[in-house]
PDB file of N, CA and C in Angstrom:
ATOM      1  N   UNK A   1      -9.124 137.985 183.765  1.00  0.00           N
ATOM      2  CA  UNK A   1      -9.654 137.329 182.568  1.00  0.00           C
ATOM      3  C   UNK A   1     -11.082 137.797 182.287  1.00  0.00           C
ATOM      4  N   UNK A   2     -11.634 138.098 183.239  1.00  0.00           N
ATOM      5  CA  UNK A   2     -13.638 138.261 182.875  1.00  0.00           C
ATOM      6  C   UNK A   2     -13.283 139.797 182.640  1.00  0.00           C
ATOM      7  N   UNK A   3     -11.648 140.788 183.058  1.00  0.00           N
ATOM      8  CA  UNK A   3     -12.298 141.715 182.553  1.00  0.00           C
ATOM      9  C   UNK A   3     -11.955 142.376 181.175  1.00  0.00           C
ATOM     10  N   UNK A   4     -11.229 140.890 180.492  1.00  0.00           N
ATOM     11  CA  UNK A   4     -10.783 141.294 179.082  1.00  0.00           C
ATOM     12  C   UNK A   4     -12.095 140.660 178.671  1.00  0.00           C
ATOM     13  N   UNK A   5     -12.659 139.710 178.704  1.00  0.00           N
ATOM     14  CA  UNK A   5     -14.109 139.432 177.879  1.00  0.00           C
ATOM     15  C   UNK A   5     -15.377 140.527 178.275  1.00  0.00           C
ATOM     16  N   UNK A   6     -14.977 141.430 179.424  1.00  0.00           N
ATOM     17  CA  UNK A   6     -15.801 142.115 179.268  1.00  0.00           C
ATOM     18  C   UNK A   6     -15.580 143.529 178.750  1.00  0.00           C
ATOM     19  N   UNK A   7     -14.056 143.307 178.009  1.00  0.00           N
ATOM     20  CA  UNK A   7     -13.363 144.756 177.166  1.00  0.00           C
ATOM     21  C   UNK A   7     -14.030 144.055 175.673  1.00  0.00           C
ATOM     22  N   UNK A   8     -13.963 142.886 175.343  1.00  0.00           N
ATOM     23  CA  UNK A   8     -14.178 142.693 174.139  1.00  0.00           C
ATOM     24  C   UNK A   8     -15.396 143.007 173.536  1.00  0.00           C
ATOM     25  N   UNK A   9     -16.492 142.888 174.951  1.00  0.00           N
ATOM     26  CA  UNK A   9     -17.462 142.686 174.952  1.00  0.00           C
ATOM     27  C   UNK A   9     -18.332 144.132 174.211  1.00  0.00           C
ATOM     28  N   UNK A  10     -17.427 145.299 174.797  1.00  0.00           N
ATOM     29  CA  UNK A  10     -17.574 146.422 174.896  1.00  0.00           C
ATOM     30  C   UNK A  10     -16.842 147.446 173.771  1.00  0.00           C
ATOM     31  N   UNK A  11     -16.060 146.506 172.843  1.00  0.00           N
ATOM     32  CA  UNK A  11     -14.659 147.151 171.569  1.00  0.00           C
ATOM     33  C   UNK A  11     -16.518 147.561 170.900  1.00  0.00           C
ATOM     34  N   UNK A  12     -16.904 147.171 169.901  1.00  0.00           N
ATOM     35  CA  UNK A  12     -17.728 147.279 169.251  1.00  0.00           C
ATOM     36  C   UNK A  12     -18.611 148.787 169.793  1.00  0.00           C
ATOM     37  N   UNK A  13     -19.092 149.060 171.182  1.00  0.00           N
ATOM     38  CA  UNK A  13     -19.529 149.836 171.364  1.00  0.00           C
ATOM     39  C   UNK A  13     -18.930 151.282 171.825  1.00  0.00           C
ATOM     40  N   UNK A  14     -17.554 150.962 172.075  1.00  0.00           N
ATOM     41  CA  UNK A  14     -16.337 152.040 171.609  1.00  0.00           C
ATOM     42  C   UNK A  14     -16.413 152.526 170.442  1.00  0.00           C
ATOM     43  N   UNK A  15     -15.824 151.869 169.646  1.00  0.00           N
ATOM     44  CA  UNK A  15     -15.634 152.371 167.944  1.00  0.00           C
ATOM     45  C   UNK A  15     -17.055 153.175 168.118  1.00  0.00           C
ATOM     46  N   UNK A  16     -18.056 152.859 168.474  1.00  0.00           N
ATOM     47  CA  UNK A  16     -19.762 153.611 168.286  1.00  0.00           C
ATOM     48  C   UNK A  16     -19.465 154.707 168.696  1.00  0.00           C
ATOM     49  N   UNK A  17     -19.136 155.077 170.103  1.00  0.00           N
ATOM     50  CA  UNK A  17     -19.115 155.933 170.835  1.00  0.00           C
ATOM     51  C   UNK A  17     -18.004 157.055 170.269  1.00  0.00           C
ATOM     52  N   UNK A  18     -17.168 156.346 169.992  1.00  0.00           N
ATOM     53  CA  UNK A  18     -15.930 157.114 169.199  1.00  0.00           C
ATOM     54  C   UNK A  18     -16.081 157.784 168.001  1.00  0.00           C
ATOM     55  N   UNK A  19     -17.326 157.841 166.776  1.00  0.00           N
ATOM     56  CA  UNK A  19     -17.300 158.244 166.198  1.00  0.00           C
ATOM     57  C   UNK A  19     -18.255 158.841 166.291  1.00  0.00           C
ATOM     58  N   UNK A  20     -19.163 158.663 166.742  1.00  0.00           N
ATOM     59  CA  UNK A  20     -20.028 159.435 167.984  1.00  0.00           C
ATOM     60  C   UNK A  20     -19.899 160.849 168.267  1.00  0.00           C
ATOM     61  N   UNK A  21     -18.671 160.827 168.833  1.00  0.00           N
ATOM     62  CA  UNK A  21     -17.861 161.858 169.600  1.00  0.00           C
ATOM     63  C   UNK A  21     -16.916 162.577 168.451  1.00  0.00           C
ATOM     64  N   UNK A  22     -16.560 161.709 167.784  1.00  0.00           N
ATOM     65  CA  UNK A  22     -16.152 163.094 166.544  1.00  0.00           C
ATOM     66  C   UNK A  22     -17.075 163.957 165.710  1.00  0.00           C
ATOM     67  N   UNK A  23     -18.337 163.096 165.362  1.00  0.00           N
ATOM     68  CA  UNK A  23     -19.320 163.914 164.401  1.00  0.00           C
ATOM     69  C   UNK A  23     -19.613 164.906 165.666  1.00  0.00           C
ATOM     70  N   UNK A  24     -19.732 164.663 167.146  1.00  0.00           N
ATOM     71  CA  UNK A  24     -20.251 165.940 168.211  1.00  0.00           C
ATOM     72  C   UNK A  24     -19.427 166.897 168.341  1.00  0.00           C
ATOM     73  N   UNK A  25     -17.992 166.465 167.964  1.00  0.00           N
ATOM     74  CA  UNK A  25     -16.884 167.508 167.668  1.00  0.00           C
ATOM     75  C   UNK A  25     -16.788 168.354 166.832  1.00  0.00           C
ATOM     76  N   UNK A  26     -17.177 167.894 165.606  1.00  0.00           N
ATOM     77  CA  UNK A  26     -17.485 168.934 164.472  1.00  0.00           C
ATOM     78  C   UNK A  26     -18.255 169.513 164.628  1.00  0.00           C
ATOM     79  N   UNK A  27     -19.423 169.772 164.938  1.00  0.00           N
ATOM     80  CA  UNK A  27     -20.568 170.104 165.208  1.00  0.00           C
ATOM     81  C   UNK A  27     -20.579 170.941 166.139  1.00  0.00           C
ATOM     82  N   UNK A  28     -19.686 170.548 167.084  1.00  0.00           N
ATOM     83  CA  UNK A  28     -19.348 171.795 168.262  1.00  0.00           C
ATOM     84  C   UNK A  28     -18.743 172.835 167.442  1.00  0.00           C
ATOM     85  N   UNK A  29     -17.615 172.133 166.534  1.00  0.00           N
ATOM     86  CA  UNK A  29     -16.657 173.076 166.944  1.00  0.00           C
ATOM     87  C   UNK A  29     -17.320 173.992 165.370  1.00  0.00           C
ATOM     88  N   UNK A  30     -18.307 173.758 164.879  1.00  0.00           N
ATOM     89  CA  UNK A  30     -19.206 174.556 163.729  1.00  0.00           C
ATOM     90  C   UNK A  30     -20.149 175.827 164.348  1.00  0.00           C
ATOM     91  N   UNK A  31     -20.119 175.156 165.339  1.00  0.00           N
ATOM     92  CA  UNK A  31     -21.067 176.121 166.649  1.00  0.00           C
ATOM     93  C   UNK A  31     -20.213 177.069 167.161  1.00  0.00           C
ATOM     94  N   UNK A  32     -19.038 176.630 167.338  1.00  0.00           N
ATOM     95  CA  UNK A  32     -18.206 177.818 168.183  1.00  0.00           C
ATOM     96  C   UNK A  32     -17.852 178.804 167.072  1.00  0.00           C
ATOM     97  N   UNK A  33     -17.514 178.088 165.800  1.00  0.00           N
ATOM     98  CA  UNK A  33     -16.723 179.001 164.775  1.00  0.00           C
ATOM     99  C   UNK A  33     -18.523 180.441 164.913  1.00  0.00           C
ATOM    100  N   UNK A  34     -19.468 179.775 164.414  1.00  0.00           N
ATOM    101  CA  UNK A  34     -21.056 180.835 164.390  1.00  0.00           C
ATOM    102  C   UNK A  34     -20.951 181.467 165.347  1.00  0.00           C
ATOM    103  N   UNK A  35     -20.724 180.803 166.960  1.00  0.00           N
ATOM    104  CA  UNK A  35     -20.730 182.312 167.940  1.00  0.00           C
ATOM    105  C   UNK A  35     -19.893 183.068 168.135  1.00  0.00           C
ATOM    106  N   UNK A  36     -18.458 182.275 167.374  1.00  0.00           N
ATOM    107  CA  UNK A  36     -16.930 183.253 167.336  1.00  0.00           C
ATOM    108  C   UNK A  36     -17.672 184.837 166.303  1.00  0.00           C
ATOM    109  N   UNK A  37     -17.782 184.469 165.229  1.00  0.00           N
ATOM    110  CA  UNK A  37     -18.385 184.846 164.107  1.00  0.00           C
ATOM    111  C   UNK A  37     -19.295 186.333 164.324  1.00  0.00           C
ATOM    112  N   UNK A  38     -20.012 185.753 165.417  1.00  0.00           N
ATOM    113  CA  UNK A  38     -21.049 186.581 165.437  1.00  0.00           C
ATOM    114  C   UNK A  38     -20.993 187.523 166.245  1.00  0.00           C
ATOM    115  N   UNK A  39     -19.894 187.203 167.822  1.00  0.00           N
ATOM    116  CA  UNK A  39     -19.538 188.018 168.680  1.00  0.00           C
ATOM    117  C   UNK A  39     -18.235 189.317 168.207  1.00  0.00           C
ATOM    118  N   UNK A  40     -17.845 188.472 167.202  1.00  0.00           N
ATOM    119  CA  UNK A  40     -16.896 189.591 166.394  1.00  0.00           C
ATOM    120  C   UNK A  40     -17.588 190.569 165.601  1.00  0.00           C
ATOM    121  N   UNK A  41     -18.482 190.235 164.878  1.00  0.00           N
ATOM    122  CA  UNK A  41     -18.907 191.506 164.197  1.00  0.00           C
ATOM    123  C   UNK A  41     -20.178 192.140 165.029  1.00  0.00           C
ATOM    124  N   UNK A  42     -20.618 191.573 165.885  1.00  0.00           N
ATOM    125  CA  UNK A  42     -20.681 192.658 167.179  1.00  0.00           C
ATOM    126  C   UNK A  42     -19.729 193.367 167.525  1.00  0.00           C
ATOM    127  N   UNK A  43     -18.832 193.442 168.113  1.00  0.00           N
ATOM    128  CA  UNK A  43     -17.735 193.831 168.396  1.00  0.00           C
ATOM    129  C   UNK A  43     -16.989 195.384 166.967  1.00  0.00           C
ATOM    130  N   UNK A  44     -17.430 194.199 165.667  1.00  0.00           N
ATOM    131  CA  UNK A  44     -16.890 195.300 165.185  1.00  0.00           C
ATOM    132  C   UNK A  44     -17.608 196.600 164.674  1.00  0.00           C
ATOM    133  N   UNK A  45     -19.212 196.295 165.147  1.00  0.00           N
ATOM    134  CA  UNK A  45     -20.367 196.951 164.776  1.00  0.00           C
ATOM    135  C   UNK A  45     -19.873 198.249 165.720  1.00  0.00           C
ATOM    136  N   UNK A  46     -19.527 197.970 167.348  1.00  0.00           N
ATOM    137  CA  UNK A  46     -19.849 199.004 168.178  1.00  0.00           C
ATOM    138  C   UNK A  46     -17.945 199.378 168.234  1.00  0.00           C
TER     139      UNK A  46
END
């Protein structure tokens, strides 16, 4: 029982964390597409 009031306690700072973690997802994955990007036309330079 104390450790569903202390899940409830904690829903609110999920959802935070959770969207959190998607804007860091995009953001990664904006980063990977730039070094994909950039290591290719290296690549296609040499």
């Amino acid at each position: 029982m104390h450790d569903v009031k202390r899940f409830s306690l904690f829903t609110p700072s999920f959802q935070h964390i959770h969207s959190l973690l998607s804007f860091n997802l995009s953001a990664y994955s904006d980063m990977l597409t730039i070094i994909y990007k950039r290591y290719y036309f290296f690549n296609y330079i040499n």
